[in-house]
N, C-alpha and C. Protein backbone atom coordinates (compact mmCIF):
# COMPACT_ATOMS: atom_id res chain seq x y z
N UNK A 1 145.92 168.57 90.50
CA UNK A 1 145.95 167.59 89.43
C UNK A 1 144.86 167.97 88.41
N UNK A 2 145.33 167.81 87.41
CA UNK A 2 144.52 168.12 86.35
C UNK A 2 143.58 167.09 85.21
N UNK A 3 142.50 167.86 85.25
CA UNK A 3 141.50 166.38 85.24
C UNK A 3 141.04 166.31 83.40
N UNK A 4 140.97 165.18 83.15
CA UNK A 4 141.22 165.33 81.65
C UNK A 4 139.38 165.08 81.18
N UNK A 5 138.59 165.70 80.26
CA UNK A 5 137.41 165.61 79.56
C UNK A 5 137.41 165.98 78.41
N UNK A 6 136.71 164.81 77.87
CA UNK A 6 136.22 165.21 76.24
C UNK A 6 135.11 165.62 76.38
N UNK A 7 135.08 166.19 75.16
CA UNK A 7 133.89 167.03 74.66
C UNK A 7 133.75 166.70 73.18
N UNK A 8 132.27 166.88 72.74
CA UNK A 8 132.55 167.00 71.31
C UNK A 8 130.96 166.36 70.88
N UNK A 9 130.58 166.07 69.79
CA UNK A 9 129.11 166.20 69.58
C UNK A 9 129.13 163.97 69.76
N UNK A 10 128.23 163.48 70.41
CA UNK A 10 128.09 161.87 69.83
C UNK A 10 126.92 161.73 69.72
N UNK A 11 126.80 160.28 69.00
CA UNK A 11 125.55 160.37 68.21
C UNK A 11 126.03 159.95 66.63
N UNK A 12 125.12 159.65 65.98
CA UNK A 12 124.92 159.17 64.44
C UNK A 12 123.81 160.12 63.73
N UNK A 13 124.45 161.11 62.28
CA UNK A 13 123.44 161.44 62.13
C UNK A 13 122.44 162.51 62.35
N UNK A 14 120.93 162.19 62.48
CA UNK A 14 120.32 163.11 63.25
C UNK A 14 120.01 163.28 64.21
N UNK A 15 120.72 162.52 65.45
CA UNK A 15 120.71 161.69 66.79
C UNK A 15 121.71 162.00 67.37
N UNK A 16 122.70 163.43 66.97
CA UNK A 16 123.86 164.38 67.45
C UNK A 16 123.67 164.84 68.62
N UNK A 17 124.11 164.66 69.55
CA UNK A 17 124.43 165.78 71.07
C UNK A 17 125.67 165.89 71.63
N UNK A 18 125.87 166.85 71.64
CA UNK A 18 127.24 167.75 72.15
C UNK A 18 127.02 167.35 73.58
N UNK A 19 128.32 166.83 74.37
CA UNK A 19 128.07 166.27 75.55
C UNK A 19 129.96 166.50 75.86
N UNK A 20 129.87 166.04 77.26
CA UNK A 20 131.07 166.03 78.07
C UNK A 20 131.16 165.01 78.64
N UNK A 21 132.17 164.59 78.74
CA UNK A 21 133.00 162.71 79.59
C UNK A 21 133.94 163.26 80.42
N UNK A 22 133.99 162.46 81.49
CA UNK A 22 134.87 162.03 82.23
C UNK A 22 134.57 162.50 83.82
N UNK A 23 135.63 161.95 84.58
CA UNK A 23 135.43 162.51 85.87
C UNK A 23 135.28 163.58 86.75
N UNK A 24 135.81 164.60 85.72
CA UNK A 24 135.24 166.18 86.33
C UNK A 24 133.93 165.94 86.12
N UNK A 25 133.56 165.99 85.04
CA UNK A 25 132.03 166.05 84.90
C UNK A 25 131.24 164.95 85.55
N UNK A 26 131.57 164.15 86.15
CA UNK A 26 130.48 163.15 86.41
C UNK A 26 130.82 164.37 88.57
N UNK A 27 131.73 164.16 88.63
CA UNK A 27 131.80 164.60 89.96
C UNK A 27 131.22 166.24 90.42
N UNK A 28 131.37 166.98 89.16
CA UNK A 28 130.45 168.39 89.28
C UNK A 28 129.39 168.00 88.99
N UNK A 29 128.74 166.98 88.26
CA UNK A 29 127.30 167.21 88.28
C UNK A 29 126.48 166.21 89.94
N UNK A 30 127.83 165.10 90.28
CA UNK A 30 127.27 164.77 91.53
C UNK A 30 127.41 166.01 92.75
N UNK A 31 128.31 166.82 92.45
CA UNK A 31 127.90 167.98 93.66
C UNK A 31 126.99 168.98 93.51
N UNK A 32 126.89 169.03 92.26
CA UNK A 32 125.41 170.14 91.73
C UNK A 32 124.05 169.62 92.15
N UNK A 33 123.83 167.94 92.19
CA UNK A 33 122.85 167.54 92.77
C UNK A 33 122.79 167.72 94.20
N UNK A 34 124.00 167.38 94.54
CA UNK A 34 124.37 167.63 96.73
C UNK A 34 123.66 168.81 96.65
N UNK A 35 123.34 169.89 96.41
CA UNK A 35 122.91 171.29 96.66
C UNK A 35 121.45 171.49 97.54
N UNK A 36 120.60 170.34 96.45
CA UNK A 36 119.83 170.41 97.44
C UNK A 36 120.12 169.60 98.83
N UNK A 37 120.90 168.22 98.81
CA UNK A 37 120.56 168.12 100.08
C UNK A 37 120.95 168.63 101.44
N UNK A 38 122.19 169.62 100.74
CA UNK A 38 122.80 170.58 101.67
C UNK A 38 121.97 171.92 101.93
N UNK A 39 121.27 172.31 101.19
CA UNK A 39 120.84 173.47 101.20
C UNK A 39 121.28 174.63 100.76
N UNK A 40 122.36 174.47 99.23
CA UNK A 40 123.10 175.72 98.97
C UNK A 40 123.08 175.95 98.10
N UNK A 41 123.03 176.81 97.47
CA UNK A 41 122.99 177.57 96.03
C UNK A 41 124.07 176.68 95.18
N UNK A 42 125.62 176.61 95.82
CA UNK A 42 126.45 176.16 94.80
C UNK A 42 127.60 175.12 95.74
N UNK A 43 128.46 174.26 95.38
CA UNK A 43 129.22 173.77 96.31
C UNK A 43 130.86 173.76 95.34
N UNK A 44 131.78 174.21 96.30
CA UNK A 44 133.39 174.05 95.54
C UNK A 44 133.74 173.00 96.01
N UNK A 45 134.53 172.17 95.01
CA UNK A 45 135.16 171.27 96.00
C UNK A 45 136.43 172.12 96.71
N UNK A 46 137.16 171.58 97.69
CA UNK A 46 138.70 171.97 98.72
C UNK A 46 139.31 172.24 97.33
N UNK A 47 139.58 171.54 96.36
CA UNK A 47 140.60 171.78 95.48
C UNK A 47 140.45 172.60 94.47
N UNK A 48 139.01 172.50 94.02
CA UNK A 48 138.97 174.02 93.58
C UNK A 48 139.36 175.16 93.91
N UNK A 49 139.01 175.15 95.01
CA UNK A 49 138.86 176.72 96.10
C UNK A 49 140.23 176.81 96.14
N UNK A 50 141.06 176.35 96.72
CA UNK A 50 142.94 176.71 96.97
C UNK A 50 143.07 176.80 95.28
N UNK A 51 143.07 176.00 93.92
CA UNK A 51 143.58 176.37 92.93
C UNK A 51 143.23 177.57 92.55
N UNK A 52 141.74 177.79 92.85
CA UNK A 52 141.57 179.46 92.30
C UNK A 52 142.03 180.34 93.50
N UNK A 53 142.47 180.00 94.78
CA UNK A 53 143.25 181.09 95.48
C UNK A 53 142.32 181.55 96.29
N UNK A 54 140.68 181.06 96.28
CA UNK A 54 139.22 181.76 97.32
C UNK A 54 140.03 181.63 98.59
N UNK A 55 139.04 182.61 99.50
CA UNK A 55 139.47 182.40 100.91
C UNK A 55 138.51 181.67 100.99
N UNK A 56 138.38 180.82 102.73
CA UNK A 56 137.77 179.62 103.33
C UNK A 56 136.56 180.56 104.11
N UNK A 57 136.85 181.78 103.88
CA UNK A 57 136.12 182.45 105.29
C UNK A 57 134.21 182.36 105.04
N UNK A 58 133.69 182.39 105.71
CA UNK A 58 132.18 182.09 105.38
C UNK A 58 132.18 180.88 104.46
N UNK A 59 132.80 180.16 104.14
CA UNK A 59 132.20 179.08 103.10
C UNK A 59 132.35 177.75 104.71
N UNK A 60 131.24 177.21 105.03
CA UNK A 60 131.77 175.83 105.70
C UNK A 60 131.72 174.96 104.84
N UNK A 61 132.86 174.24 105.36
CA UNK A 61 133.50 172.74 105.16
C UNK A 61 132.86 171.82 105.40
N UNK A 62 133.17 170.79 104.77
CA UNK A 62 132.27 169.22 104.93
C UNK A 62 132.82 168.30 104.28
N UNK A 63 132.95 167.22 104.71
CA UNK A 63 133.22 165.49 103.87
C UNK A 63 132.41 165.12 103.55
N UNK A 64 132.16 164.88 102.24
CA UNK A 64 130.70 164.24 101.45
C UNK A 64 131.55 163.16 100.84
N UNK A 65 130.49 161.65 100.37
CA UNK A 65 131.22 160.58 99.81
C UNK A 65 130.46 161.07 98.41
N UNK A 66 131.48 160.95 97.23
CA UNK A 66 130.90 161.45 96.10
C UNK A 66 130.69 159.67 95.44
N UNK A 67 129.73 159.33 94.80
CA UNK A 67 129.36 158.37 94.29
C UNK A 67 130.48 157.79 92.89
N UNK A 68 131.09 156.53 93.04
CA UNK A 68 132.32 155.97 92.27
C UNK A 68 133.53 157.16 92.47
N UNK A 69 133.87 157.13 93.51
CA UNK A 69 135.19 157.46 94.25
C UNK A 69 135.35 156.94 95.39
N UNK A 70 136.97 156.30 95.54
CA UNK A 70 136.66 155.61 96.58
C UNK A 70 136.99 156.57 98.29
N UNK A 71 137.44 157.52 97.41
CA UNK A 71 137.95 158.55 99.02
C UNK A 71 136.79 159.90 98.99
N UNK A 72 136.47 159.77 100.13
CA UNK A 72 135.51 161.05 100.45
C UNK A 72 136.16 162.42 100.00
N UNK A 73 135.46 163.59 99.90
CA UNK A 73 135.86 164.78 99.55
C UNK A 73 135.48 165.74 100.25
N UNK A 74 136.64 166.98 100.39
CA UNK A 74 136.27 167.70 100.89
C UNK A 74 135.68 169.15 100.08
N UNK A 75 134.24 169.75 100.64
CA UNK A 75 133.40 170.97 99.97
C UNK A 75 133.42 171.69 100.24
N UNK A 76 133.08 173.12 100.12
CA UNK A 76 132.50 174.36 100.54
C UNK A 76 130.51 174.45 100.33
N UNK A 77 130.67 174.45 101.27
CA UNK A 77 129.01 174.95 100.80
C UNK A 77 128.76 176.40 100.60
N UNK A 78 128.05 176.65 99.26
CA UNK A 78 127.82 178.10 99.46
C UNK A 78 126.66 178.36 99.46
N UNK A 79 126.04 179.05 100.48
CA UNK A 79 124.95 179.49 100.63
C UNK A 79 123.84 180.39 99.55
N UNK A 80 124.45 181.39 99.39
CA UNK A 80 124.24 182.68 98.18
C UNK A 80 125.48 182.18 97.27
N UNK A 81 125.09 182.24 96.09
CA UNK A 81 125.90 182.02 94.88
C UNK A 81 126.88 183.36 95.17
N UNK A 82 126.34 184.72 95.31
CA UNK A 82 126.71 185.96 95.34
C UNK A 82 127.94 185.83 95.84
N UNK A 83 128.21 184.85 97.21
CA UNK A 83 129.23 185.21 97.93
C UNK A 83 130.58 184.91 97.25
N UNK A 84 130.77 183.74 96.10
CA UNK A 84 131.49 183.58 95.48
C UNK A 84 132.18 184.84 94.54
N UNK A 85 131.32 185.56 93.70
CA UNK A 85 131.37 186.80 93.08
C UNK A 85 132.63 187.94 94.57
N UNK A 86 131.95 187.71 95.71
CA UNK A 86 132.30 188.84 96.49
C UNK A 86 133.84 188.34 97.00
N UNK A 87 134.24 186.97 96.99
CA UNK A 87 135.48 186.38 97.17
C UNK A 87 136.16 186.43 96.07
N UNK A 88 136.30 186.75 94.70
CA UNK A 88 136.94 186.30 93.55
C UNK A 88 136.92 188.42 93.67
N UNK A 89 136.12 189.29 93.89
CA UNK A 89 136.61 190.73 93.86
C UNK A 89 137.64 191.09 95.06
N UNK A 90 137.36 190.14 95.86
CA UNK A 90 138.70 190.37 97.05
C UNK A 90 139.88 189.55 96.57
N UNK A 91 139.52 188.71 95.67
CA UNK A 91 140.97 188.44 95.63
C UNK A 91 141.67 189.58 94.40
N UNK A 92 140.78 189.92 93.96
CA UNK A 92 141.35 190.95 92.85
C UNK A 92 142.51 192.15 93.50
N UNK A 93 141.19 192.39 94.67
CA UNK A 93 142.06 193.77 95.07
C UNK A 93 143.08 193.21 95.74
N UNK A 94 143.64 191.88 96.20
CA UNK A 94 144.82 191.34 97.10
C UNK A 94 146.15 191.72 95.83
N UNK A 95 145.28 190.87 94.74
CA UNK A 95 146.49 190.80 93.98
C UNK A 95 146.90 191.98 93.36
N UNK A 96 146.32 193.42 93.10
CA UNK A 96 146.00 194.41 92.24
C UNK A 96 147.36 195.43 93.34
């Protein structure tokens, strides 16, 4: 499902900031905070990871309650940011 955000500068004036709305963004910046309390460089949500096609392998799983949603979600924790980089070149060579 595809998640809808604006963008665009608000503000009056000289009181302008370029900013982003909506529920992607409120829910990536609540898992960007999870990082520290997980301990990981970066976290995908489940639905990320299958839309971009990552494998599951080394990333563990977890149910976190994300704050104003009423159904828990499922994550990847990633440890090294790197490992993401090293899953998105394997999927290259799958598809290549």
């Amino acid at each position: 499902m595809a998640a809808r955000v604006i963008i665009g500068d608000i503000g009056y004036r000289d009181h302008m900031v370029f900013t982003a709305l909506g529920d992607a963004v409120n829910v990536a910046a609540r898992l960007q905070d999870m990082t520290k309390s997980l301990a990981c460089e970066a976290i995908v949500s489940e639905e990320v990871r299958l839309t971009a096609g990552l494998s599951a392998d080394g990333l563990p799983q977890q149910e976190v309650e994300i704050r104003g949603r009423a159904e828990p979600m499922i994550v990847r924790s990633v440890a090294d940011a790197r490992t993401l980089s090293t899953l998105v070149k394997e999927m290259d060579v799958v598809a290549a």
